[in-house]
Protein backbone atom coordinates (compact mmCIF):
# COMPACT_ATOMS: atom_id res chain seq x y z
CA UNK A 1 191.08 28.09 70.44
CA UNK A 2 192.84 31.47 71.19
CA UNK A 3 190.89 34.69 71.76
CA UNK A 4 192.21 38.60 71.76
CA UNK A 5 189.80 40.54 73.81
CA UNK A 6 189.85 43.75 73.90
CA UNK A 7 189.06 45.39 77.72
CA UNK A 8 187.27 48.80 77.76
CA UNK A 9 189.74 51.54 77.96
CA UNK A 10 192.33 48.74 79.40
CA UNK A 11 194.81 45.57 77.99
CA UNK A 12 194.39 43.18 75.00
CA UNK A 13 193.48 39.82 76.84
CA UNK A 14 194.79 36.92 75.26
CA UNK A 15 192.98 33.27 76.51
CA UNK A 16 193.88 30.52 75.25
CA UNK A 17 196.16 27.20 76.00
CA UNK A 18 198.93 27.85 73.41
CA UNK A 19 199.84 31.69 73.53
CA UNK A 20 203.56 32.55 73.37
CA UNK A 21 204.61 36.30 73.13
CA UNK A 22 207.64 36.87 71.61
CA UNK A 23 209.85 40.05 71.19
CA UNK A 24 211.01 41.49 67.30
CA UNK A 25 214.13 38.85 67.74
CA UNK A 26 211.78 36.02 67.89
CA UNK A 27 212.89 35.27 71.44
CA UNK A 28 210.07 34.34 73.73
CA UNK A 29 208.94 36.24 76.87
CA UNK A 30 208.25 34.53 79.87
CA UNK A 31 204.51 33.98 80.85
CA UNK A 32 203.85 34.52 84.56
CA UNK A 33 199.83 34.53 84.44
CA UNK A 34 197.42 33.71 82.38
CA UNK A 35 195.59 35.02 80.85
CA UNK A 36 197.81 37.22 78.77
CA UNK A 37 196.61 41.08 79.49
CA UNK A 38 199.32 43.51 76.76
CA UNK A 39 199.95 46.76 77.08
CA UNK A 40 197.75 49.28 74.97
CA UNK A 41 198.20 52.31 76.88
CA UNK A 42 201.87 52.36 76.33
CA UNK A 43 202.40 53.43 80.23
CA UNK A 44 203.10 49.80 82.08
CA UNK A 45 206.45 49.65 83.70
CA UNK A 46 206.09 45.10 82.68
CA UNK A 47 206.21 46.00 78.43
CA UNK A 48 204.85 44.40 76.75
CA UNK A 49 202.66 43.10 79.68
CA UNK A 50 199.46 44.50 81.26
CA UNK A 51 200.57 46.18 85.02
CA UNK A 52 197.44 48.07 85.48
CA UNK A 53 199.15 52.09 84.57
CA UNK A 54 195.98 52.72 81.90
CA UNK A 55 193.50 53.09 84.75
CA UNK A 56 195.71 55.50 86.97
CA UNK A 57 196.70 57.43 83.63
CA UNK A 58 192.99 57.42 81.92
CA UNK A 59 193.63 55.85 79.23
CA UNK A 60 190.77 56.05 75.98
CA UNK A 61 191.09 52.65 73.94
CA UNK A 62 188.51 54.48 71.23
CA UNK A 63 185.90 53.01 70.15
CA UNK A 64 184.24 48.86 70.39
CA UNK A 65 183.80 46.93 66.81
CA UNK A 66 180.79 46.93 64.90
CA UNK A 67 178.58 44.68 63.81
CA UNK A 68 176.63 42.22 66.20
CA UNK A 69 177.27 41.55 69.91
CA UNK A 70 178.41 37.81 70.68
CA UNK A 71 177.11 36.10 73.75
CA UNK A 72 180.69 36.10 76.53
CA UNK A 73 181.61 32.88 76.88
């Protein structure tokens, strides 16, 4: 099972045992770590990976989902 998770104010989190990212070509990106943390803010210097820039430039990832709140597995 893959899950997107969305971090407070931070990356999309991707977990899961068959993620591949791949670029508007269709060519795949190489995975260094998992899990796979994206790029919301739009700041990282790693596109379209996760390098950390949203804390240093404050970035607001608005507002959670509704509905109820599932136990973290």
């Amino acid at each position: 099972m893959t899950t997107i998770k969305l971090r407070e104010n931070g990356p999309l989190v991707i977990e899961g045992d068959d993620v591949t990212v791949v670029d508007w070509q269709g060519r795949p990106y190489e995975i260094a770590r998992r899990p796979v943390a994206l790029c919301r803010c739009g700041g990282s210097s790693r596109k379209p990976f996760c390098d950390g820039t949203h804390a240093r430039l404050g970035f607001n990832g608005g507002e959670s989902a509704k509905g109820e709140l599932k136990a973290e597995r």
